[in-house]
Protein backbone atom coordinates (compact mmCIF):
# COMPACT_ATOMS: atom_id res chain seq x y z
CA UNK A 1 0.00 0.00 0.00
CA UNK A 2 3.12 2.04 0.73
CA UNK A 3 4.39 1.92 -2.63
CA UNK A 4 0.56 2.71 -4.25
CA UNK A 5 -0.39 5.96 -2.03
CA UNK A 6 3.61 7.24 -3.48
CA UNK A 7 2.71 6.72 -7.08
CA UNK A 8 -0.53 8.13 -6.44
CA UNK A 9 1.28 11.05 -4.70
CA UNK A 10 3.60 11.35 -7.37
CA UNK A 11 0.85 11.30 -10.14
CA UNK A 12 -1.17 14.29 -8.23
CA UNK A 13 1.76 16.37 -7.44
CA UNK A 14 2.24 16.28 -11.33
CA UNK A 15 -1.23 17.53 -11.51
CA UNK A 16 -1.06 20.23 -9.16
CA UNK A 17 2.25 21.55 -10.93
CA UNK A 18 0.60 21.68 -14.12
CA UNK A 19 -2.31 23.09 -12.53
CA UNK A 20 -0.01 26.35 -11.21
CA UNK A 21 1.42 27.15 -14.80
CA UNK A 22 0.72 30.24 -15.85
CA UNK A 23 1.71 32.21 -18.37
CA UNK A 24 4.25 35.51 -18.33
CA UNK A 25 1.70 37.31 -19.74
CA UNK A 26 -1.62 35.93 -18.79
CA UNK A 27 -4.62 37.17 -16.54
CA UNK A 28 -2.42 38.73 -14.22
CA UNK A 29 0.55 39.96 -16.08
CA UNK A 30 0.90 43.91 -15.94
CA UNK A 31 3.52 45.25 -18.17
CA UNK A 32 5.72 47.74 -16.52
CA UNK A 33 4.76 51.75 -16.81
CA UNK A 34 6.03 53.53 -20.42
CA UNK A 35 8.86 55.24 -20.01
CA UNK A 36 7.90 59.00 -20.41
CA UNK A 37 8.85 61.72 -23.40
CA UNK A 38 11.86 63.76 -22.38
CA UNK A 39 10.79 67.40 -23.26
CA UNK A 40 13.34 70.60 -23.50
CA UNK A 41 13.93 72.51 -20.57
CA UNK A 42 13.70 76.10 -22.39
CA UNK A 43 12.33 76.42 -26.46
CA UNK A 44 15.36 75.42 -28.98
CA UNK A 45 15.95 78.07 -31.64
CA UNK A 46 15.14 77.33 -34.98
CA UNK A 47 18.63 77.24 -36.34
CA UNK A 48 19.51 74.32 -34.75
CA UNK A 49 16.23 72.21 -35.34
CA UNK A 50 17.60 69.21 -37.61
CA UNK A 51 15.29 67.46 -39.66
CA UNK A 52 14.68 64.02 -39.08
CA UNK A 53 13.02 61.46 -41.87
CA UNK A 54 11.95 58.11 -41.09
CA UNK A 55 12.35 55.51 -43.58
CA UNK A 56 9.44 53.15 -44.02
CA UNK A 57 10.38 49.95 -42.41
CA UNK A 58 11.77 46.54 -43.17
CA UNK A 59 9.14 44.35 -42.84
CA UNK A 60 11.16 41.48 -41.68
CA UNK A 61 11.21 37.81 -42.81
CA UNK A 62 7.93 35.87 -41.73
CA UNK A 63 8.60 32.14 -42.43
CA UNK A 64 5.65 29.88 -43.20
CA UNK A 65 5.75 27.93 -40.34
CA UNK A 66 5.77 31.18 -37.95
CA UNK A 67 2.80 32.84 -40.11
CA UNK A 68 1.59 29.31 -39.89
CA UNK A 69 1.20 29.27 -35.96
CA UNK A 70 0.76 32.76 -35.18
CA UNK A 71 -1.81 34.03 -37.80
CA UNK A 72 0.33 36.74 -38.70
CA UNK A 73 0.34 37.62 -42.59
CA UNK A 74 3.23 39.35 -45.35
CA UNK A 75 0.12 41.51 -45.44
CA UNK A 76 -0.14 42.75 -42.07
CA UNK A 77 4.07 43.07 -42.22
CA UNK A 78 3.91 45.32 -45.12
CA UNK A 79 0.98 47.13 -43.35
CA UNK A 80 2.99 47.77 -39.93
CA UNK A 81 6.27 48.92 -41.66
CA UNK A 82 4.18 51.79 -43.06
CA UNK A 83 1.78 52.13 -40.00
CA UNK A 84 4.57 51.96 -37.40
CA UNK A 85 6.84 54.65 -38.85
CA UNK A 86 4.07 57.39 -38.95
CA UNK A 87 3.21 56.76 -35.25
CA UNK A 88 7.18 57.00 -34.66
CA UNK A 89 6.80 60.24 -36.66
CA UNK A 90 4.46 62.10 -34.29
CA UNK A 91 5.93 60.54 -31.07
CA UNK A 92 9.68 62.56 -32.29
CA UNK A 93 7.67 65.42 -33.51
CA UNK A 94 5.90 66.31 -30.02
CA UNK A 95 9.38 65.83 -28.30
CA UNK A 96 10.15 69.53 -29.67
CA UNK A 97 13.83 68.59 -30.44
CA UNK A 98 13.56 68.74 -34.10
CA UNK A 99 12.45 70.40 -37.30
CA UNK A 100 10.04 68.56 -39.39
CA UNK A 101 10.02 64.76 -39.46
CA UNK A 102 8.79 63.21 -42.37
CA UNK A 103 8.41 59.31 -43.03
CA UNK A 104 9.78 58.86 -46.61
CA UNK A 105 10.49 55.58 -48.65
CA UNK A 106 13.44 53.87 -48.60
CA UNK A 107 16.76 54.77 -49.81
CA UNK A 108 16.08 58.38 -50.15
CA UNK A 109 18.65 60.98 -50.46
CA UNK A 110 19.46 64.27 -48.70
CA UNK A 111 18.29 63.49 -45.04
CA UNK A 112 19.65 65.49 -42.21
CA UNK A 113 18.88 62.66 -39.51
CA UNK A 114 17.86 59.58 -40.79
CA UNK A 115 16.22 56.65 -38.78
CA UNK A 116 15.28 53.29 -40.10
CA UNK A 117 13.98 50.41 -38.88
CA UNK A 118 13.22 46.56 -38.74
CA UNK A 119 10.31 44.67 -37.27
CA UNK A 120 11.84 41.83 -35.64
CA UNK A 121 8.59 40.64 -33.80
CA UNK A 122 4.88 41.86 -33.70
CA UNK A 123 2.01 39.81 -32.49
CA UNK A 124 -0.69 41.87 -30.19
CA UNK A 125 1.62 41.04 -27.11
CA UNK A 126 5.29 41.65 -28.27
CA UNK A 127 6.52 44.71 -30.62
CA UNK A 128 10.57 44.58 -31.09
CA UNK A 129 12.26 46.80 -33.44
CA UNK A 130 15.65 47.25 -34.42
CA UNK A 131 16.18 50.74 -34.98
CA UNK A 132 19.33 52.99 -36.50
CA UNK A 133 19.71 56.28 -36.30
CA UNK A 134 22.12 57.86 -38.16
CA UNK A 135 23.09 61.81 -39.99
CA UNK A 136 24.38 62.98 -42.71
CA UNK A 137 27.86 62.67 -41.87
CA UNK A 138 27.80 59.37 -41.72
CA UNK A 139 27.77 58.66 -38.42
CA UNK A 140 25.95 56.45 -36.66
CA UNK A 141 23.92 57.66 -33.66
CA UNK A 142 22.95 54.47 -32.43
CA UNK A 143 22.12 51.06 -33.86
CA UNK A 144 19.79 49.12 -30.83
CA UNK A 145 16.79 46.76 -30.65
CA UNK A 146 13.94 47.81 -28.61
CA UNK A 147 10.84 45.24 -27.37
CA UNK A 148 7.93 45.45 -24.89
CA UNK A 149 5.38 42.99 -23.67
CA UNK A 150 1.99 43.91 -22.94
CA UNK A 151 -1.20 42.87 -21.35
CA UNK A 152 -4.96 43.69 -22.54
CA UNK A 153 -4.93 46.69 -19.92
CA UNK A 154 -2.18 48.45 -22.38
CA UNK A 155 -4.91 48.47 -25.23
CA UNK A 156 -7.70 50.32 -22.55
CA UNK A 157 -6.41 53.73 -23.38
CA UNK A 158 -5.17 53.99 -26.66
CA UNK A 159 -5.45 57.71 -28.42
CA UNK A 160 -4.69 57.44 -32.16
CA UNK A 161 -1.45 59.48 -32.91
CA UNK A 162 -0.24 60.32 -29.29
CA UNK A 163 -1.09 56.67 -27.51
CA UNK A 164 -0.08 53.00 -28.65
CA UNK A 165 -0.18 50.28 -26.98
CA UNK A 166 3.29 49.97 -27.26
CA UNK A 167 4.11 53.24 -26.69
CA UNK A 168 7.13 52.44 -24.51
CA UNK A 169 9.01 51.25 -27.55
CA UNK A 170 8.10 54.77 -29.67
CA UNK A 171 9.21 57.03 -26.24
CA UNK A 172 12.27 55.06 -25.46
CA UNK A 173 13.39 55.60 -29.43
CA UNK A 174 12.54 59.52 -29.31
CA UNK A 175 14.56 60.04 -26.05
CA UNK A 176 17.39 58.04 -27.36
CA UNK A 177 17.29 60.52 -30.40
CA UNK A 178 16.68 63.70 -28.24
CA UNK A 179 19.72 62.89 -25.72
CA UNK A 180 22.12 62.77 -29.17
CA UNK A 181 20.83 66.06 -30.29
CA UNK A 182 20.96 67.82 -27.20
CA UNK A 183 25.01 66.77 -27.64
CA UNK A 184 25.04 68.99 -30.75
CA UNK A 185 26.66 72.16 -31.03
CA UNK A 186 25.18 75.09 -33.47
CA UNK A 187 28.90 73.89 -35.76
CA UNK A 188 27.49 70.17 -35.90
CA UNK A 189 24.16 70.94 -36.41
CA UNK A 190 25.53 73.49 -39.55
CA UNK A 191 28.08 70.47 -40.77
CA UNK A 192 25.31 67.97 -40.31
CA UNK A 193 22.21 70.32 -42.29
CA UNK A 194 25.08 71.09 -45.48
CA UNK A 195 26.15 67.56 -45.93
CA UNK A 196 22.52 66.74 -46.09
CA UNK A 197 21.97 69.29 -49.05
CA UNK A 198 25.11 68.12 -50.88
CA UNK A 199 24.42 64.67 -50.81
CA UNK A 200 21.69 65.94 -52.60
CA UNK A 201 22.93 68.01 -54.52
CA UNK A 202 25.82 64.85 -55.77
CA UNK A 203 22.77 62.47 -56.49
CA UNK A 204 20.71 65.23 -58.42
CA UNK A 205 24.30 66.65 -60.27
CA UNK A 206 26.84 64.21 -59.75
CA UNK A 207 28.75 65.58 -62.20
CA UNK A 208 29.82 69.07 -60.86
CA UNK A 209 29.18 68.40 -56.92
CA UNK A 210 30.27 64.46 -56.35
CA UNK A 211 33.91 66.16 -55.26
CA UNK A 212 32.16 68.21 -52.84
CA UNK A 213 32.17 65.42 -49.87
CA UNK A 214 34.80 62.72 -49.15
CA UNK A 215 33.65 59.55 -47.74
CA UNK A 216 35.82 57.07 -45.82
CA UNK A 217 35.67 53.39 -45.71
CA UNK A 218 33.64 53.07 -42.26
CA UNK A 219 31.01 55.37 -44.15
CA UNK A 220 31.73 58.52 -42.67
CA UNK A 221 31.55 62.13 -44.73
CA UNK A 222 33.87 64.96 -44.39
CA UNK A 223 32.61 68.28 -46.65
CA UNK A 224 36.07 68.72 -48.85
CA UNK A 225 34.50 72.34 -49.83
CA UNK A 226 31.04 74.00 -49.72
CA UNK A 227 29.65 76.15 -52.93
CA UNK A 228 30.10 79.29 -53.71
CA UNK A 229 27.08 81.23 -52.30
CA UNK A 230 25.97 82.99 -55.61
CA UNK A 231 26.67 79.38 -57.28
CA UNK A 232 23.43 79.47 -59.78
CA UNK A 233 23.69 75.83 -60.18
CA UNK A 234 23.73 74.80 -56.22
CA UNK A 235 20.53 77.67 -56.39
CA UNK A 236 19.10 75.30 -58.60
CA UNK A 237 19.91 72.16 -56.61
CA UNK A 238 18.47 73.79 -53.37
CA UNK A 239 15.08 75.09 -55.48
CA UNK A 240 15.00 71.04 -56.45
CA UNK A 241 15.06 70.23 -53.02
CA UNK A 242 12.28 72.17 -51.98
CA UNK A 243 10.18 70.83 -54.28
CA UNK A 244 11.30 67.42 -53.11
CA UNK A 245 10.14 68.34 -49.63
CA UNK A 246 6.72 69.63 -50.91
CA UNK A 247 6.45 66.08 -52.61
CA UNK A 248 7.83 64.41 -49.64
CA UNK A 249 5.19 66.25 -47.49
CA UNK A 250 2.64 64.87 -49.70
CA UNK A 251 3.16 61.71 -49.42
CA UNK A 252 3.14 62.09 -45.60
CA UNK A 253 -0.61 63.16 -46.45
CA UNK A 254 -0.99 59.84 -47.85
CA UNK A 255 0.89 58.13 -45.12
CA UNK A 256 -0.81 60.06 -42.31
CA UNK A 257 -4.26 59.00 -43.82
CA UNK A 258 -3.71 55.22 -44.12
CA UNK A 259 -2.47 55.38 -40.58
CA UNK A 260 -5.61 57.00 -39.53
CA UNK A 261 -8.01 54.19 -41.80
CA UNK A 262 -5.56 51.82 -40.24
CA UNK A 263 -5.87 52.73 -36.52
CA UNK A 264 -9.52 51.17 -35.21
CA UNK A 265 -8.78 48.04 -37.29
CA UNK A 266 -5.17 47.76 -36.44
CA UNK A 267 -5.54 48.26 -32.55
CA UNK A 268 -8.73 45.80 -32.23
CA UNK A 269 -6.88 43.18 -34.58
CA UNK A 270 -4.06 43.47 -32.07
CA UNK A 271 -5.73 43.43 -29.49
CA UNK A 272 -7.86 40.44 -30.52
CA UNK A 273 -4.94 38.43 -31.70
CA UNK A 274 -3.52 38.68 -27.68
CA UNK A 275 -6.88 38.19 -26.46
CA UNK A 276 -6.54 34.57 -28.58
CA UNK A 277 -3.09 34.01 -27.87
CA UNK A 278 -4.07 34.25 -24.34
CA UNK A 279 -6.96 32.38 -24.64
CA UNK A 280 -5.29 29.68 -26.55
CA UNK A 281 -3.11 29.28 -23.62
CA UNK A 282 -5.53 28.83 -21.17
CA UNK A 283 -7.09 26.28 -23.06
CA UNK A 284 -4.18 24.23 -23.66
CA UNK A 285 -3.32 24.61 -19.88
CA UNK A 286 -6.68 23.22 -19.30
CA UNK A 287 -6.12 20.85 -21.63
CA UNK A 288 -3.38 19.52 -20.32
CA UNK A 289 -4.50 19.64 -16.20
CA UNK A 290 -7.28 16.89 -17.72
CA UNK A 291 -5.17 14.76 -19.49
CA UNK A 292 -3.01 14.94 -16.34
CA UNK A 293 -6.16 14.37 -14.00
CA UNK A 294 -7.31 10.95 -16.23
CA UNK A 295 -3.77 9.79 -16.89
CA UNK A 296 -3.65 10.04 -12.81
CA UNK A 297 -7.10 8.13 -12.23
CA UNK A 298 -6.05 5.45 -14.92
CA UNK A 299 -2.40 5.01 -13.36
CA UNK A 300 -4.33 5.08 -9.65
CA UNK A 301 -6.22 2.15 -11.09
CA UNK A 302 -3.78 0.05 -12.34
CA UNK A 303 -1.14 0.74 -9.24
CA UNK A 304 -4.62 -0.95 -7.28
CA UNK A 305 -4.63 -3.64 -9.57
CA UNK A 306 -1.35 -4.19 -9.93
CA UNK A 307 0.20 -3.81 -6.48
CA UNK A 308 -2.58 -4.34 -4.11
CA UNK A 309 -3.37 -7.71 -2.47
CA UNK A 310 -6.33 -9.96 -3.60
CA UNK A 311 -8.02 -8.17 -0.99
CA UNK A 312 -7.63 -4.82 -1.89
CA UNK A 313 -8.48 -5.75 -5.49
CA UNK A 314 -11.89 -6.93 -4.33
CA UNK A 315 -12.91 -4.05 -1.90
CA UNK A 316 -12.10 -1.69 -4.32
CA UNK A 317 -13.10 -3.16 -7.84
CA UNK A 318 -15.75 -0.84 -8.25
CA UNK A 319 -13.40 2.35 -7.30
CA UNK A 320 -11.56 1.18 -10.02
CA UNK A 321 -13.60 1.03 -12.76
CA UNK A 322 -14.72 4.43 -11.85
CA UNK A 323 -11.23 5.99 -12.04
CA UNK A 324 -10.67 3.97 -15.53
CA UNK A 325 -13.97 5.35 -16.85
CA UNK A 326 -13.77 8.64 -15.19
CA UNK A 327 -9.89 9.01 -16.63
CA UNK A 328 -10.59 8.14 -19.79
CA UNK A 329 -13.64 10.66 -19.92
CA UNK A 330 -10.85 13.18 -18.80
CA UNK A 331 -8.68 12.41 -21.29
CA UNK A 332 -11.02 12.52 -23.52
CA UNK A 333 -11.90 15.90 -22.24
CA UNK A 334 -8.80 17.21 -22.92
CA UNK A 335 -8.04 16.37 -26.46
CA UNK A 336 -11.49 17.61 -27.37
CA UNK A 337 -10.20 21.08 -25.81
CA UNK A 338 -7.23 20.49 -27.53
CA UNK A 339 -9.20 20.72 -30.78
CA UNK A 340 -11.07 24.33 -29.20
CA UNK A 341 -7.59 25.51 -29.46
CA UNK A 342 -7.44 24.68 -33.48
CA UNK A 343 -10.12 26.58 -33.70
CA UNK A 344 -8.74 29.67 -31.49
CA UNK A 345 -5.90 29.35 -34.02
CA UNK A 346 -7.81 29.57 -37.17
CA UNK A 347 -9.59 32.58 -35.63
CA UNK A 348 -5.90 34.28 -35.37
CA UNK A 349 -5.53 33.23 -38.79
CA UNK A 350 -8.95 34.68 -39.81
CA UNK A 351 -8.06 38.27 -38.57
CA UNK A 352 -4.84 38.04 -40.44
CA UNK A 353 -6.64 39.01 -44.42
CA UNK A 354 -6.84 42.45 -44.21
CA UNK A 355 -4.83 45.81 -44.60
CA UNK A 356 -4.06 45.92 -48.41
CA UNK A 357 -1.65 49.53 -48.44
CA UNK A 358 -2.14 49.92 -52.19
CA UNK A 359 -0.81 53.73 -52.66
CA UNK A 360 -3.48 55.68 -55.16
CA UNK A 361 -1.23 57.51 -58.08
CA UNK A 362 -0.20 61.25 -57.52
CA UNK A 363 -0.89 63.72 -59.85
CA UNK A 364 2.22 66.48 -59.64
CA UNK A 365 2.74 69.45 -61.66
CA UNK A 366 6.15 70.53 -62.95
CA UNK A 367 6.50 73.92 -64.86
CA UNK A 368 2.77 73.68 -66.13
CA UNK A 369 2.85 70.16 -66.76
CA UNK A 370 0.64 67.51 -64.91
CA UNK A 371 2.48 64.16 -64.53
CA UNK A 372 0.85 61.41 -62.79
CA UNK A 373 2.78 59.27 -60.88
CA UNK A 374 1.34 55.19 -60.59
CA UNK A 375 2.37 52.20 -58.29
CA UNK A 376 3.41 52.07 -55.00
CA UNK A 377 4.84 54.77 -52.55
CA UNK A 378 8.63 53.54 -53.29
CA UNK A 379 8.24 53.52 -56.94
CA UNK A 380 6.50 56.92 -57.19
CA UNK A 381 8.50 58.87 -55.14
CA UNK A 382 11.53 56.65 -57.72
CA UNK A 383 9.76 58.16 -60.38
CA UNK A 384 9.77 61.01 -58.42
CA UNK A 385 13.56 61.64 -58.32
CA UNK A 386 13.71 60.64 -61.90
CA UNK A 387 12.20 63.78 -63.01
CA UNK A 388 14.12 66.08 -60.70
CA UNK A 389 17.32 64.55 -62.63
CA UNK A 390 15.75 65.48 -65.63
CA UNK A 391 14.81 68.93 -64.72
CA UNK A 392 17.70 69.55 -63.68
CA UNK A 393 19.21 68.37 -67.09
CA UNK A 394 16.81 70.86 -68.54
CA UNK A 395 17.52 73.58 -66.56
CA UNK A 396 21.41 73.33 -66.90
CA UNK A 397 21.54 71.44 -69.74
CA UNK A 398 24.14 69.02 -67.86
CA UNK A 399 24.01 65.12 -69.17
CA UNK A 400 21.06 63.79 -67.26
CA UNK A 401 23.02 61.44 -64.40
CA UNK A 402 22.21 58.33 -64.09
CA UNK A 403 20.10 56.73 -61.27
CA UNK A 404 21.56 55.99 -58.50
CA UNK A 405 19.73 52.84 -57.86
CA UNK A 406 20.43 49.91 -60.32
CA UNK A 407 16.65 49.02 -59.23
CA UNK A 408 14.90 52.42 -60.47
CA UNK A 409 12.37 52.31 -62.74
CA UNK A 410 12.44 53.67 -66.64
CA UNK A 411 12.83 57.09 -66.51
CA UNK A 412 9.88 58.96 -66.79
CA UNK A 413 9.14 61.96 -69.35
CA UNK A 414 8.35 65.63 -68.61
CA UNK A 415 6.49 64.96 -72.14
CA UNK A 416 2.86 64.38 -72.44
CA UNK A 417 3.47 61.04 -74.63
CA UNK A 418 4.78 59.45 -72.27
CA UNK A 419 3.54 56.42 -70.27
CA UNK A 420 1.84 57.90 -66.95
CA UNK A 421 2.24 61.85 -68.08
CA UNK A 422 -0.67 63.44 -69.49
CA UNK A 423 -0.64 67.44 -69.43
């Protein structure tokens, strides 16, 4: 009997420490409080406001078998790495350490700061980005990865463009940026802001400005001379630029307004998607206490069987086909919860077909001429760039340059016979 009431002690102890599982992030989980938004002490004058752009995201890599488990789609990827940016944007913006911060495609030319980023992990309950921050010099501000688990409280008081969930992640990057420009002299800020317009200036008119910076092997620019100040062509260059802001500030408009479509759906599908992570764990937990439970009855039955006397078999013959049946129901039990837990799953999966970013085209006018610019936000703003090459090959009549990316579309014509330009 000695050796029956341990392996029946040994079976419930089992149960009862599968029974006290719980999860890092269940019912009870509170993720720590957001680390708050470090503001100026006195107003910063204008002069030394640097510009920041924010490059639309990597999505990341999403293997089958992760998109598989998790419910999480390319789709919703390509979504975030437009979505997240923008709400990076006005996070920097309300810090009051910088000039304008745009969100711009990737691989654009002629920003003062410049932060990019990669989505490493997003689910509902995890966000973690890897973030670089670097200027126009060259040098890198910081490279770091930055995560934060939450629990369904985080999602009670969300405030579209000032509160995420995950805000933690979006203050913690702004302050890391604010502490490195509050190291900046007036002279770095000035070296920083004329680098910016000569790179530029070297991919518009490679030709005549190219010399103008020096770059070293770790990446880092040194400004070998600076234009003349009545320099017509650099006039030109700078003119360019403007416009390239105005069209960069456009697309913002565009960007800004899928982030606002995107908000409700984004938040509840978040929100949702922990909601049935956390519910799938709950059920599996269950699951598994019942399987425990009727294995225990089962192995309680046999160990009578098995190890008690002739006696003991025959007072408790009836006890044990109770614990048999009774197990067996449990186990039973379990595996059919087991299956509720597909179906949590295909409910995550579900939520994941949604959130198609499709970018309208952009009608633009250059000197009188409308030009409408088609396909997505990379490839116009491409197109973009294109024409400011060829303007300025008009202009100057300089050898248009050639792009700078091997992957840019054909160029595209200031004519009206062109594919895409009408006037």
């Amino acid at each position: 009997m000695r050796r029956f009431r341990g392996l029946i002690g040994v079976a419930m102890l089992g149960l009862l420490l599968s029974a006290c599982a719980t999860s890092s992030s269940g019912p009870g989980y509170r993720a720590p409080p957001a680390q708050s938004l470090l503001y100026p002490k006195t107003e910063i004058e204008e002069a030394r406001l640097l510009d920041v752009w924010i490059e639309l995201f990597d999505p990341g890599k999403l293997d089958s078998k992760e998109a598989e488990k998790t419910g999480i789609s390319e789709t919703i990827r390509r979504a975030e790495s437009r979505f997240i940016p923008v709400h990076l944007k006005d996070t920097i913006q309300a810090t009051g350490y910088w000039g304008a911060v745009r969100v711009v495609p990737r691989g654009s030319i002629g920003a003062e700061v410049l932060v990019s980023g990669k989505i490493l992990k997003s689910d509902g309950r995890t966000l973690a980005l890897r973030i670089t921050a670097r200027d126009a010099l060259g040098e890198t501000w910081f490279e770091r990865d930055y995560s934060r688990k939450v629990s369904p409280e985080d999602y009670r008081n969300t405030v579209r463009g000032e509160q995420d969930a995950f805000q933690d992640v979006y203050n913690r990057i702004a302050n890391d940026l604010a502490a490195m420009a509050q190291q900046l002299f007036a002279a770095g800020v000035r070296n920083i802001r004329d680098a910016a317009a000569l790179r530029f200036a070297a991919d518009i008119a490679p030709q005549p400005y190219a010399d103008y910076l020096s770059k070293s092997q770790d990446g880092r620019v040194e400004i070998a001379r600076l234009p003349a100040r009545d320099d017509p062509l650099y006039e030109r260059v700078l003119r360019l630029k403007e416009r390239d802001e105005m069209l960069v500030d456009t697309l913002n408009i565009r960007y800004g307004q899928f982030y606002d479509d995107m908000w409700d759906t984004y938040v509840n599908w978040r929100k949702t998607r922990l909601d049935e992570a956390l519910a799938l764990e709950r059920v599996k937990r269950q699951a598994t206490n019942k399987k425990i439970l009727g294995a225990a009855a089962i192995l309680g039955a046999i160990a009578i069987d098995v190890l008690g006397g002739r006696k003991t078999r025959s007072h408790t013959g009836a006890l044990q086909g109770v614990m048999i049946a009774g197990g067996a129901m449990a186990v039973k039990a379990g595996i059919e919860q087991g299956a509720e837990a597909d179906i949590h799953k295909s409910a995550i999966q579900e939520l994941g077909q949604s959130f198609d970013a499709e970018v309208a085209p952009m009608v633009v006018d250059v000197d009188g001429q409308t030009i409408e610019l088609t396909g997505s936000a990379d490839v116009q703003y491409q197109r973009w760039r294109e024409l400011l090459h060829r303007r300025y090959a008009v202009e100057t009549g300089a050898p248009i340059a050639p792009p700078s990316d091997a992957d840019r579309p054909a160029p595209v014509s200031l004519g009206a016979d062109t594919s895409g330009a009408s006037r």
